[in-house]
C-alpha atoms as a PDB file:
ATOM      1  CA  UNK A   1     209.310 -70.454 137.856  1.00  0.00           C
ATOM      2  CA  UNK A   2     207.746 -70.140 141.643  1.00  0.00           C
ATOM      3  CA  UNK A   3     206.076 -73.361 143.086  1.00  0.00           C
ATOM      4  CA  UNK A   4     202.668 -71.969 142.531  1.00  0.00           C
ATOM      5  CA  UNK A   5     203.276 -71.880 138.686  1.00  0.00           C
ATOM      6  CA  UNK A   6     204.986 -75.690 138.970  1.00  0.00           C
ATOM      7  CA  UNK A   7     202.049 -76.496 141.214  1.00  0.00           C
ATOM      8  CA  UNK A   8     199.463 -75.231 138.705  1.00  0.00           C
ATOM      9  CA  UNK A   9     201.313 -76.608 134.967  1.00  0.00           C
ATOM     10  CA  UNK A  10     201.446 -79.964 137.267  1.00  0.00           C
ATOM     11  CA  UNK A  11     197.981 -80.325 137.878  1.00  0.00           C
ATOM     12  CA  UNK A  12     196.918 -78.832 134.072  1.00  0.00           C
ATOM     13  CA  UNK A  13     198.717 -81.110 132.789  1.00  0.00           C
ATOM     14  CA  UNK A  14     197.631 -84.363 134.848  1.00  0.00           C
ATOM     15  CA  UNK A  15     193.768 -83.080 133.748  1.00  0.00           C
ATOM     16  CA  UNK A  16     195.011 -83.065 129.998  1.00  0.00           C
ATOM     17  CA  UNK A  17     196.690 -86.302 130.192  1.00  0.00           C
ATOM     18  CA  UNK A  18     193.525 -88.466 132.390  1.00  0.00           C
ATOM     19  CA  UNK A  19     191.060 -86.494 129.583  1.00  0.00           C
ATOM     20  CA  UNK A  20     193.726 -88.004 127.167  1.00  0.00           C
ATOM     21  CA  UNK A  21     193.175 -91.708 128.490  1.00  0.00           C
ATOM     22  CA  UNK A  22     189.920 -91.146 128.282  1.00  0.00           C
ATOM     23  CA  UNK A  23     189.596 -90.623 125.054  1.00  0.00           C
ATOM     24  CA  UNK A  24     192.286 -93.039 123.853  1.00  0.00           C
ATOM     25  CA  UNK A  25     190.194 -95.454 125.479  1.00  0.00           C
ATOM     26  CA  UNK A  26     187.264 -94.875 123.911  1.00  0.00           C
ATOM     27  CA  UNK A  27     188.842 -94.450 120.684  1.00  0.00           C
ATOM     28  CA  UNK A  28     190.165 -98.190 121.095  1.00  0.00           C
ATOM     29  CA  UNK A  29     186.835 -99.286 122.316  1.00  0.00           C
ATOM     30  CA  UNK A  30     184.619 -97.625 119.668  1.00  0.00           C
ATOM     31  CA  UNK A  31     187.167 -96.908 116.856  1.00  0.00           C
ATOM     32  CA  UNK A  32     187.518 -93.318 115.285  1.00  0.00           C
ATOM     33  CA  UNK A  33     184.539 -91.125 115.063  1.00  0.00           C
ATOM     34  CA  UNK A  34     184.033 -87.515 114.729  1.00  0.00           C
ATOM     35  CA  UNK A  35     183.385 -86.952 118.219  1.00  0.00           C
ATOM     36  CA  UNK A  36     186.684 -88.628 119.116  1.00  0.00           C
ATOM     37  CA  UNK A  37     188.729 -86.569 116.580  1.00  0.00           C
ATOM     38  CA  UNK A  38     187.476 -83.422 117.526  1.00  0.00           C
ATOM     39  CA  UNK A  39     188.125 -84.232 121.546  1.00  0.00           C
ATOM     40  CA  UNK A  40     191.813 -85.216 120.123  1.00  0.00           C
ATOM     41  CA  UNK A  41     191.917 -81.558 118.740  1.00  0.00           C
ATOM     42  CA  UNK A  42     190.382 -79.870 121.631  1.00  0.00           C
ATOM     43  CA  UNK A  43     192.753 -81.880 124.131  1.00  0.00           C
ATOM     44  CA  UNK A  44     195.671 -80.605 122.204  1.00  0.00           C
ATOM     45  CA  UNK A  45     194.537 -76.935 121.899  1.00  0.00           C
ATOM     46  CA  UNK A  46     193.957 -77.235 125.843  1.00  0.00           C
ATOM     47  CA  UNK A  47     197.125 -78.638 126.450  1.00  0.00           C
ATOM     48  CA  UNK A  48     199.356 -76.038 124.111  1.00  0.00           C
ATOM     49  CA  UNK A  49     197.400 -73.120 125.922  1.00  0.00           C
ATOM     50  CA  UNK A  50     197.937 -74.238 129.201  1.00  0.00           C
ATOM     51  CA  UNK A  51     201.623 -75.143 128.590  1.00  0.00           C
ATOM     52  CA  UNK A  52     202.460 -71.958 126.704  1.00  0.00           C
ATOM     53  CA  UNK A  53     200.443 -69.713 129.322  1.00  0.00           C
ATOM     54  CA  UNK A  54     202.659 -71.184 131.921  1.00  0.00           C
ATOM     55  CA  UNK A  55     206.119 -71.122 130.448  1.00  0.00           C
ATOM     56  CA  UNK A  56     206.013 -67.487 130.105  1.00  0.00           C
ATOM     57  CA  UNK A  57     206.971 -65.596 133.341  1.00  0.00           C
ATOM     58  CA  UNK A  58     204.750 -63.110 134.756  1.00  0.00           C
ATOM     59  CA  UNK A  59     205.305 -59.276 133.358  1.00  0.00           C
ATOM     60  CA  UNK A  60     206.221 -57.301 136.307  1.00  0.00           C
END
């Protein structure tokens, strides 16, 4: 994996994780609501997209 592709999955993933926080935090603030659920399941999509786009070497 070149430094550009570490440099990117680093960065992708810091974004997932502070959107994460976020929405923990609001979760423990507010409690569970719909809204909150559905950013859990969008985080997660995000986050197995970005990590599985990333793995995979470039086809050359």
């Amino acid at each position: 994996m070149s430094n550009e592709h570490r440099t990117v999955l680093g960065l992708a993933l810091a974004f997932t994780l502070l959107l994460g926080v976020f929405t923990i935090a609001d979760l423990v603030d507010t409690g569970p609501t719909p809204l909150s659920l559905v950013s859990l399941i969008v985080l997660a999509m995000f986050a197995f997209g970005i990590i599985g786009a990333l793995r995979q070497p470039p086809d050359r």
